[in-house]
Protein backbone atom coordinates (compact mmCIF):
# COMPACT_ATOMS: atom_id res chain seq x y z
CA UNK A 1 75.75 106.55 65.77
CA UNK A 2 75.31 105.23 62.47
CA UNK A 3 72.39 102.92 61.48
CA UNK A 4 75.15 100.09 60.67
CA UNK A 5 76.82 100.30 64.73
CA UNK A 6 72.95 99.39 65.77
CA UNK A 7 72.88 96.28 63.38
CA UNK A 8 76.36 95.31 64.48
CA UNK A 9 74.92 95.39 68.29
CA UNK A 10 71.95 93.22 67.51
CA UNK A 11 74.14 90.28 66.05
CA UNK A 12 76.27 90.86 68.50
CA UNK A 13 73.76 90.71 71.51
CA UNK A 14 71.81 87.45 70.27
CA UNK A 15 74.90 85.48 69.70
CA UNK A 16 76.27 86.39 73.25
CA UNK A 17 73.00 85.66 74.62
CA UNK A 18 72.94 82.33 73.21
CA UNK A 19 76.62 81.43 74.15
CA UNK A 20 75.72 82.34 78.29
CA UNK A 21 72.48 80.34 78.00
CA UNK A 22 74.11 77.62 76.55
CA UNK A 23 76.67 77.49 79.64
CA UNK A 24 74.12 77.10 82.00
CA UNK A 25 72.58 74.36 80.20
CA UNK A 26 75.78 72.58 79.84
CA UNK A 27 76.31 72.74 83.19
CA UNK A 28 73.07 71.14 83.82
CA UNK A 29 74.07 68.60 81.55
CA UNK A 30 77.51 67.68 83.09
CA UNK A 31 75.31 67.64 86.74
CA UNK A 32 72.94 65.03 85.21
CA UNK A 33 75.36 62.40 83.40
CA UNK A 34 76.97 62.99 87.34
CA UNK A 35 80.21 64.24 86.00
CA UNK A 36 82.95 65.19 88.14
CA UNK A 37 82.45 69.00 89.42
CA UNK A 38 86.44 69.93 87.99
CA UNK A 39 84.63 69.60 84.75
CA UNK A 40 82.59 72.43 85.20
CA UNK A 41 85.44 74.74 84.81
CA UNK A 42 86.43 72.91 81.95
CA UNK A 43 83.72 74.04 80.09
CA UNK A 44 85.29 77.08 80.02
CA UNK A 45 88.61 75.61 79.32
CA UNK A 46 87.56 73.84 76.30
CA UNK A 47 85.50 76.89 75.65
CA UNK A 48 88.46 79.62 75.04
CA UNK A 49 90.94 76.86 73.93
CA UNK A 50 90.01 77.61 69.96
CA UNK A 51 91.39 81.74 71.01
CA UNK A 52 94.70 80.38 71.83
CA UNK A 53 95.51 77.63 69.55
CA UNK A 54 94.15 79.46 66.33
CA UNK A 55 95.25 83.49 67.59
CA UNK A 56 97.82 83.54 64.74
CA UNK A 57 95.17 82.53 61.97
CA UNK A 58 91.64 84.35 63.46
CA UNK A 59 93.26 87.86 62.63
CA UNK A 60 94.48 87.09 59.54
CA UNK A 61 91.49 85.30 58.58
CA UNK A 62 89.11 88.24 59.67
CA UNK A 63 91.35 90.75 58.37
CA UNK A 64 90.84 89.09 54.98
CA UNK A 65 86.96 89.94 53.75
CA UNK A 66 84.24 91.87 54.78
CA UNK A 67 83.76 91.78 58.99
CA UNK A 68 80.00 90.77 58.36
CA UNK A 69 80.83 88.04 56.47
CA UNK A 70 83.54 86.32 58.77
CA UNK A 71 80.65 87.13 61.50
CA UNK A 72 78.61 85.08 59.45
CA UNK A 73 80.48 82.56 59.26
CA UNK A 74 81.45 82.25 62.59
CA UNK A 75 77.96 82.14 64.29
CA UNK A 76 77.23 79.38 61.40
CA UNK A 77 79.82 77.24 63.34
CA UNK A 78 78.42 77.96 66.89
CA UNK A 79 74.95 76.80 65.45
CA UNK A 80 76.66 73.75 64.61
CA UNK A 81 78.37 73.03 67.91
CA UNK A 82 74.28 74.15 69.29
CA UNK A 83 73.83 71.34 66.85
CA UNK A 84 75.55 68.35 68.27
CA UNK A 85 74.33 69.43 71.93
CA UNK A 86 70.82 68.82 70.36
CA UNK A 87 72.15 65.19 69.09
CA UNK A 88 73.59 64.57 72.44
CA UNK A 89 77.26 64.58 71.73
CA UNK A 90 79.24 65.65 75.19
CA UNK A 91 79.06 68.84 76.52
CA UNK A 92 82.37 69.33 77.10
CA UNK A 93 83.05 68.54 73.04
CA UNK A 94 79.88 70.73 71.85
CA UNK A 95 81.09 73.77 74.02
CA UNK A 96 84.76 73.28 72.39
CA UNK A 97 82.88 73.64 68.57
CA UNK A 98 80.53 76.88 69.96
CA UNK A 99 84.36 78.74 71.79
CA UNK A 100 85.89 77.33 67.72
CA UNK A 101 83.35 79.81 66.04
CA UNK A 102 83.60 82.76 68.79
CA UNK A 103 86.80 82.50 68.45
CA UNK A 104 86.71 83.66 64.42
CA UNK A 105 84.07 85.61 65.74
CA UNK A 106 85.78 88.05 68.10
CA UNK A 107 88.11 89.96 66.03
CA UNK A 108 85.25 90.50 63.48
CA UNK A 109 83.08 92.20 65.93
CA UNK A 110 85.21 94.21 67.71
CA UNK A 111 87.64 94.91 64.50
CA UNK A 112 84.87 96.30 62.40
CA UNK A 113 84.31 99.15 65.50
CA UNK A 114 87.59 100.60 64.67
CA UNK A 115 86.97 100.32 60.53
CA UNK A 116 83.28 101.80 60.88
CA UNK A 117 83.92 104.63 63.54
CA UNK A 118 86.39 107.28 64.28
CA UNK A 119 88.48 106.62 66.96
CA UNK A 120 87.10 109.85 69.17
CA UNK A 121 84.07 107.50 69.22
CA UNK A 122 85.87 104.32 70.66
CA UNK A 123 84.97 104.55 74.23
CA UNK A 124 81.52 105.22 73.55
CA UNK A 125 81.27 102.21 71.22
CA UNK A 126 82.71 100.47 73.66
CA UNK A 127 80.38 101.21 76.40
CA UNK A 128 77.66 100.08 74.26
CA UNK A 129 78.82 97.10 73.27
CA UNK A 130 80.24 95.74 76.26
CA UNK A 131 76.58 97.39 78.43
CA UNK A 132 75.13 95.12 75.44
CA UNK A 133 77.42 92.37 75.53
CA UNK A 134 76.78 91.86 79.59
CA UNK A 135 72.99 92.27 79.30
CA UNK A 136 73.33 89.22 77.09
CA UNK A 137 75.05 87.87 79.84
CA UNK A 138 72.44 88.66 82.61
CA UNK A 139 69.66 87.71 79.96
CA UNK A 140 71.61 84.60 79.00
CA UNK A 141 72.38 83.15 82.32
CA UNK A 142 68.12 84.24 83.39
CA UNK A 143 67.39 82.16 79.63
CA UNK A 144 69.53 79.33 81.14
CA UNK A 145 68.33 79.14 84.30
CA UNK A 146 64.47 79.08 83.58
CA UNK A 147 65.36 76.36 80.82
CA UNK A 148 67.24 73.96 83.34
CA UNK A 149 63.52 73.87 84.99
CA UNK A 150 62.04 70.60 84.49
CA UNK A 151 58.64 72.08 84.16
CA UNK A 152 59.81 73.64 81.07
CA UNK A 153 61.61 71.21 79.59
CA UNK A 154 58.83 68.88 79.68
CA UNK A 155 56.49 71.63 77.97
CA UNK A 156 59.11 72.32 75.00
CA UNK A 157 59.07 68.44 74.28
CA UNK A 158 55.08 68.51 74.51
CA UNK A 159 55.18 70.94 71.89
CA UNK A 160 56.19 68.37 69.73
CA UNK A 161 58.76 70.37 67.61
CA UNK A 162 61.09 68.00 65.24
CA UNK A 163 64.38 66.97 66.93
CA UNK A 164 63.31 67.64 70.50
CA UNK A 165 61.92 64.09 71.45
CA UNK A 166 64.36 63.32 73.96
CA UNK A 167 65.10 64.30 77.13
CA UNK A 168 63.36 67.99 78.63
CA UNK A 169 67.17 69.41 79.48
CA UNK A 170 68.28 68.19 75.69
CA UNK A 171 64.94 70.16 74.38
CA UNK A 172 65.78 73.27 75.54
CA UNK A 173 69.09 73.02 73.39
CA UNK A 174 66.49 73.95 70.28
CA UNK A 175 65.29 77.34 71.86
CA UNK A 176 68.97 78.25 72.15
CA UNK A 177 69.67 77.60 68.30
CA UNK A 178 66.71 79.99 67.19
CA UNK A 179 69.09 83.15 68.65
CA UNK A 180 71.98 81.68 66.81
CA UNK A 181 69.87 82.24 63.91
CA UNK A 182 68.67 85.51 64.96
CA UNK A 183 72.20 86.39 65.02
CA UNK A 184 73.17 84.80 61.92
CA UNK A 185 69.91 87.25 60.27
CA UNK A 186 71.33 90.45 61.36
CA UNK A 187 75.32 89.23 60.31
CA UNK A 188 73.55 89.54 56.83
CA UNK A 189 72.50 92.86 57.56
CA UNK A 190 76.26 94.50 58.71
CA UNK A 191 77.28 96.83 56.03
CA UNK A 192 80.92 96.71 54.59
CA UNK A 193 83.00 99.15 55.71
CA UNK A 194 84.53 99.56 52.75
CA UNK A 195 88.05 99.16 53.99
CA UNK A 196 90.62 97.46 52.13
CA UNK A 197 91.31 93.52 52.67
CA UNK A 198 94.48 91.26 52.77
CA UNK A 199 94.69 88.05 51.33
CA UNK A 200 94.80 85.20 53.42
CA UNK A 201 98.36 83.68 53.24
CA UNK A 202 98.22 80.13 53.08
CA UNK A 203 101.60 79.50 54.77
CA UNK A 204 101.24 78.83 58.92
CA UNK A 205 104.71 79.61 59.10
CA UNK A 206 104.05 83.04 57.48
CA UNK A 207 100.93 83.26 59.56
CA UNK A 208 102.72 82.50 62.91
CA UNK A 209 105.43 85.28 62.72
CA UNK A 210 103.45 88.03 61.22
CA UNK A 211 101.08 86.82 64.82
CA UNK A 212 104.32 86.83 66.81
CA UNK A 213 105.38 90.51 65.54
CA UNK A 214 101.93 91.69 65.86
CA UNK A 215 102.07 90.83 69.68
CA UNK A 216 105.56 91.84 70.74
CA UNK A 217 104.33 95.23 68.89
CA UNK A 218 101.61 95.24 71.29
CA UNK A 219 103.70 94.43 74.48
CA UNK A 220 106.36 96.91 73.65
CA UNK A 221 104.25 100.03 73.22
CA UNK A 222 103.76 101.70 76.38
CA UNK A 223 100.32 101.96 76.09
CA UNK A 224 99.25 98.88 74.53
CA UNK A 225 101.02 97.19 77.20
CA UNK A 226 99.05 98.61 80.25
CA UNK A 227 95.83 98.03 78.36
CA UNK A 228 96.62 94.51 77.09
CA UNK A 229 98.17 93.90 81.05
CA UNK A 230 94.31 95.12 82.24
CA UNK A 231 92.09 93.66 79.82
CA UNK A 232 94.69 90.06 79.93
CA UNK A 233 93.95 90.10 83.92
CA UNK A 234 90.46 91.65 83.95
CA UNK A 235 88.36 88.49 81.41
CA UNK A 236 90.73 85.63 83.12
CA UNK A 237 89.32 86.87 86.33
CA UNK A 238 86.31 87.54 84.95
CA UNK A 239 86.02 84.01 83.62
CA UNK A 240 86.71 82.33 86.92
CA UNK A 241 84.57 84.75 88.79
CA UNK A 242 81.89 83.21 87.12
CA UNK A 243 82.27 79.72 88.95
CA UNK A 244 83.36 81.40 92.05
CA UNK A 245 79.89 82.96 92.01
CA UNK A 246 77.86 80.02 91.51
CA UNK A 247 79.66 77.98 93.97
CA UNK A 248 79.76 80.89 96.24
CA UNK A 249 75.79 81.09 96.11
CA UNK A 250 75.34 77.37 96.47
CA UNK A 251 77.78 77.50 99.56
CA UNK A 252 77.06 80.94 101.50
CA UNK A 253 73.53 81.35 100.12
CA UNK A 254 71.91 77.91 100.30
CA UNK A 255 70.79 78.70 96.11
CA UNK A 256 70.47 75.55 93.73
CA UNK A 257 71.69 75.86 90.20
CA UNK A 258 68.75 78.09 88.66
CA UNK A 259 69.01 80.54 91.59
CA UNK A 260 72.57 80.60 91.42
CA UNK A 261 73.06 81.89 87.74
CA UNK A 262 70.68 84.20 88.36
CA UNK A 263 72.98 85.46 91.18
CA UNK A 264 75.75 85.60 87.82
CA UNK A 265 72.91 87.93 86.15
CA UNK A 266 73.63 90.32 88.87
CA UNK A 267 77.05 90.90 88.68
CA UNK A 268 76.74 91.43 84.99
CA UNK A 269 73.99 93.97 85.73
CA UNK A 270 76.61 95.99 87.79
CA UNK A 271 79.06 95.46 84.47
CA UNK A 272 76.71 96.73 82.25
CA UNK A 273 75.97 99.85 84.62
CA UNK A 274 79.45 100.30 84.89
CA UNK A 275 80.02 100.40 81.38
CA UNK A 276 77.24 102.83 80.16
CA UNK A 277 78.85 105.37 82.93
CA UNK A 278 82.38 104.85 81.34
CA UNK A 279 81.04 105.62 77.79
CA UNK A 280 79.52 109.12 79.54
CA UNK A 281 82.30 109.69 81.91
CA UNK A 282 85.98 108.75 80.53
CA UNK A 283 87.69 110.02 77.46
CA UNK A 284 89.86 108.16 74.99
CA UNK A 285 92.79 110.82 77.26
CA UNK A 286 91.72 110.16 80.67
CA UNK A 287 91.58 106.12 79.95
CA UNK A 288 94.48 105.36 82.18
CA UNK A 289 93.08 107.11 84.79
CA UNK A 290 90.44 104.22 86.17
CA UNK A 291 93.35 101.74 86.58
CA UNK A 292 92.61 101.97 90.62
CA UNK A 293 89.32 100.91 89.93
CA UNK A 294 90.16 97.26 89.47
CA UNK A 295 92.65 97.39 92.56
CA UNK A 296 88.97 98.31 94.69
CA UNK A 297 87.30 95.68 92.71
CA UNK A 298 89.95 92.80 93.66
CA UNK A 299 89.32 94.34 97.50
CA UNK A 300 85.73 94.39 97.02
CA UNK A 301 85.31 90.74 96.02
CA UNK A 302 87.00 89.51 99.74
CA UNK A 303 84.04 90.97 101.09
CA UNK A 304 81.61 87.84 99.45
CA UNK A 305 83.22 85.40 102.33
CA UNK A 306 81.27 87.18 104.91
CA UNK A 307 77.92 87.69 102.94
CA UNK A 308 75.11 85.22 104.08
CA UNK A 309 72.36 86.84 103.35
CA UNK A 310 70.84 87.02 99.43
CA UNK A 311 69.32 90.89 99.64
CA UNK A 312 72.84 92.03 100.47
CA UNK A 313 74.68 89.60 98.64
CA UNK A 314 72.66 91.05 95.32
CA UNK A 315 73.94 94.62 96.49
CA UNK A 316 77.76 93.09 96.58
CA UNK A 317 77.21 91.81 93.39
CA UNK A 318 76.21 95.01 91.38
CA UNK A 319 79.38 97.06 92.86
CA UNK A 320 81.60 94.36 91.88
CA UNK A 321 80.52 94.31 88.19
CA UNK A 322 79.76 98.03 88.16
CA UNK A 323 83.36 97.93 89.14
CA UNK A 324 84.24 96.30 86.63
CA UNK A 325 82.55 97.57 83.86
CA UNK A 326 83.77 101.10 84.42
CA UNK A 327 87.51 100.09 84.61
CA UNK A 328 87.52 97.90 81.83
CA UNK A 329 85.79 99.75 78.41
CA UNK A 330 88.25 102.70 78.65
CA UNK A 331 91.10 99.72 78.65
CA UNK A 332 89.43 98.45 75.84
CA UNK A 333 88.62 101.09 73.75
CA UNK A 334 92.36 101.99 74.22
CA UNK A 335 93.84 99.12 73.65
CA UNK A 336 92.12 98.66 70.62
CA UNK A 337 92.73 102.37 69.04
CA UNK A 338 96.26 101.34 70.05
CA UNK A 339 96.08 97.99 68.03
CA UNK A 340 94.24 99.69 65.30
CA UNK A 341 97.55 101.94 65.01
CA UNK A 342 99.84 99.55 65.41
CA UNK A 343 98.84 96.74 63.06
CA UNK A 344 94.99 96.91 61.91
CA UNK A 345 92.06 95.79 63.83
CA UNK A 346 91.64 92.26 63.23
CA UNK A 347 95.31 91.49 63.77
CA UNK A 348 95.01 93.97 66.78
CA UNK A 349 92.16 92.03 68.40
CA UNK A 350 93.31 88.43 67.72
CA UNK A 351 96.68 89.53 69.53
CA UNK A 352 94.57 90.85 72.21
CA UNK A 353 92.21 87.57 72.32
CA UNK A 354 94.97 85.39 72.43
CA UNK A 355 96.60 86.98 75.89
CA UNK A 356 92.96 87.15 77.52
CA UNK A 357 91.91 83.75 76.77
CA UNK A 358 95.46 82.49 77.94
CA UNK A 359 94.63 84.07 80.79
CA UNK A 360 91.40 82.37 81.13
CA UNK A 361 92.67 79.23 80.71
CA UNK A 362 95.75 79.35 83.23
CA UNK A 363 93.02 80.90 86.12
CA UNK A 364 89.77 78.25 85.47
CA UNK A 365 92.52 75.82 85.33
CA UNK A 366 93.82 76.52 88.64
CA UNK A 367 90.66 77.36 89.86
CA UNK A 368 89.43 73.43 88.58
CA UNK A 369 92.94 72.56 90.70
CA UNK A 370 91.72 74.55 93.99
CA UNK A 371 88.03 72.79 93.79
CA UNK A 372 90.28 69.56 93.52
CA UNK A 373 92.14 69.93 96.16
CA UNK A 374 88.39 70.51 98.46
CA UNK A 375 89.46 73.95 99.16
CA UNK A 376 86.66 75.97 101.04
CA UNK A 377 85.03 78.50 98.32
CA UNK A 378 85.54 81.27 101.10
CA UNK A 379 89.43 80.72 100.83
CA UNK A 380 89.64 80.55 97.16
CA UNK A 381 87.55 84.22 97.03
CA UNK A 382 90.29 85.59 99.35
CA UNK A 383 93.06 84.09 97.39
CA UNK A 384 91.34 85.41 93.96
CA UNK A 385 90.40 89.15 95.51
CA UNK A 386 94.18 89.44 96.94
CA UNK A 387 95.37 88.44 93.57
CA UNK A 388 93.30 90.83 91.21
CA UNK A 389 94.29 93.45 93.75
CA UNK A 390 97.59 92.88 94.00
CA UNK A 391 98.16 92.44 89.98
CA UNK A 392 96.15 95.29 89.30
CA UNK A 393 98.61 97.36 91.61
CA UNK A 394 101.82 96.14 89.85
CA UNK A 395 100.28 97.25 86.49
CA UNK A 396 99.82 101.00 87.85
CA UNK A 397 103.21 101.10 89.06
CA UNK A 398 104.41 99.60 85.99
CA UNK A 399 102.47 102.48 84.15
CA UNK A 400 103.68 105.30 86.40
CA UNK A 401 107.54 104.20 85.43
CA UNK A 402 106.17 104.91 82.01
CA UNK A 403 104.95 107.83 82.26
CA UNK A 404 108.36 109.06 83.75
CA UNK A 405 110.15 108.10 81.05
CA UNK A 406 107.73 109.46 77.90
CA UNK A 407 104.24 111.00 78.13
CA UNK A 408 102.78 108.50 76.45
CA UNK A 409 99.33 109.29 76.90
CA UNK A 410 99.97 113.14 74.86
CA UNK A 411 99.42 110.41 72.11
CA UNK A 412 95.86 110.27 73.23
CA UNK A 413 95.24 113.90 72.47
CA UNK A 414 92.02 113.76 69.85
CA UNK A 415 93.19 115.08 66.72
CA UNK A 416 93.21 113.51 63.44
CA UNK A 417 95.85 110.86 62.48
């Protein structure tokens, strides 16, 4: 791999580490102003709503200069929503600023893989990224949960460092912002790809059908449409998995807050695992082929409502995300080689964001509805396990009828375009 992929991982890594600390702190927050415990989903919610409401603009808007520089200036507008965390605005506002810039962010980062690579190198990218992205996530969620200590806290505000007067929880906000900028260092440092760039159209209406063609081109190609089906299902339930967990851990496992998103560390250990196998083990060709994977996942997860016991419940964890992980780069990397194809990467990848964080908001939001309603944890794991399953299942059928008709995956076959 080139010099420029490693650069591309770095930013990458420090900016997802940030955003998965910051979750946990935010959480922490909600718990000390006493805030209802639906609006811990929420977070989420108000997270991912920026990926749906601005999916028609995002690609367009990434597709229109250098990837490094729309990376810039999307991590500049996550240190700003870090920003008004630090001044003590509400979580729940801050969080929806931080999901505004990842939002801009996304089809950057994974756009400028298919403009700096060729595609015979997808998967492998892939697998790196995402093995990178999740140990942000387990690194993240272990940043978070030491910060939410008190005893910390109270030693960042002894330190004495400017803005970080107030409360311990509020001071750890400013550790958080210094991996923003770590990010926003090696953004500077992507190299340009040299590919060509639209101009950004100024009219919505222009803006909104070229997104609307974009994704029907998407659905309507036979593989795009298993891919996008996967990856669509795969980060909703991924999203509410992560609540599940932490309530799960608190319920079943007697764990507090810290303990608990340590126990969300875990499964993205297993995720990460999972992916650096995929990147070794599954061709660009042989993609479609781990589809049955996240049918044993969804079966997999009903086995957390009779776990009671943390040493086991860490080994339950690791096959779920390694599960995961090694169903859901080959989906990836062929979904966006597909995209790439199709319509260009950033286009591509906002088209693709848009459907997964729809998906994240329909399934935290009935998740939020489920907690609501005082539904035991243990029934809402069996409800989500039977429903990944069961989806998952309906997509490989629904790729097998494809096959019959055309051999769509032939297309696969690594030759030059």
């Amino acid at each position: 791999m080139p010099l420029g992929f490693y650069i591309i991982m770095a930013a990458q890594f420090f900016s997802a580490l940030a955003d998965n600390a910051l979750l946990i702190i935010a959480i922490a927050l909600l718990r000390e102003m006493s805030a209802p415990p639906t609006y811990e989903p929420l977070l989420k919610l108000f997270f991912t709503v920026s990926y749906v409401a601005l999916a028609a603009f995002v690609g367009a808007f990434a597709d229109s200069m250098p990837k490094w520089r729309v990376m810039f200036i999307s991590n500049t507008i996550k240190i700003g929503g870090c920003l008004m965390l630090l001044l003590g605005a509400h979580p729940l506002f801050a969080y929806a600023v931080i999901g505004l810039g990842a939002a801009a962010y996304s089809p950057a980062k994974y756009g400028i893989l298919t403009e700096y690579l060729p595609h015979r190198q997808l998967v492998v990218a892939n697998g790196w990224i995402e093995g990178l992205t999740v140990g942000a996530i387990i690194l993240g969620t272990v940043i978070g949960g030491v910060l939410i200590r008190p005893d910390i806290g109270n030693w960042i505000v002894d330190l004495g460092l400017p803005m970080v007067q107030s409360s311990p929880l509020h001071a750890t906000i400013a550790i958080v912002g210094l991996l923003y900028l770590a990010a926003a260092a090696f953004n500077l440092r992507i190299p340009d790809t040299g590919v060509d760039h639209k101009p950004l159209k100024n009219n919505p209406v222009y803006l909104i059908h070229d997104f609307t063609h974009c994704m029907k081109l998407l659905w309507r190609d036979k593989l795009g449409q298993i891919s996008l089906a996967v990856t669509t299902l795969f980060w909703g339930a991924g999203a509410t998995l992560q609540f599940i967990v932490i309530k799960w851990a608190e319920h079943n496992l007697g764990f507090d807050l810290s303990k608990a998103s340590m126990m969300q560390g875990v499964v993205a250990l297993g995720v990460a695992l999972g992916a650096v196998l995929a990147a070794r083990m599954v061709s660009l060709r042989r993609s479609v082929q781990v589809i049955p994977l996240g049918i044993a996942m969804g079966l997999v997860v009903l086995v957390m409502v009779a776990v009671t016991q943390p040493p086991l419940a860490m080994v339950l964890m690791v096959v779920v995300g390694g599960l995961a992980g090694f169903f859901v780069v080959p989906m990836n990397a062929l979904l966006q080689h597909r995209g790439h194809i199709l319509m260009g990467a950033g286009h591509s990848i906002a088209v693709q964001n848009f459907n997964e964080n729809l998906s994240i908001l329909i399934m935290t939001g009935v998740y939020a509805l489920l907690i609501t309603s005082n539904l035991s944890i243990n029934v809402v794991i069996i409800m989500f396990g039977l429903f990944v399953a069961g989806t998952m299942y309906l997509v490989l059928r629904r790729h097998n009828m494809n096959q019959r008709e055309v051999d769509s995956v032939a297309l696969l076959d690594e030759h030059a375009h």
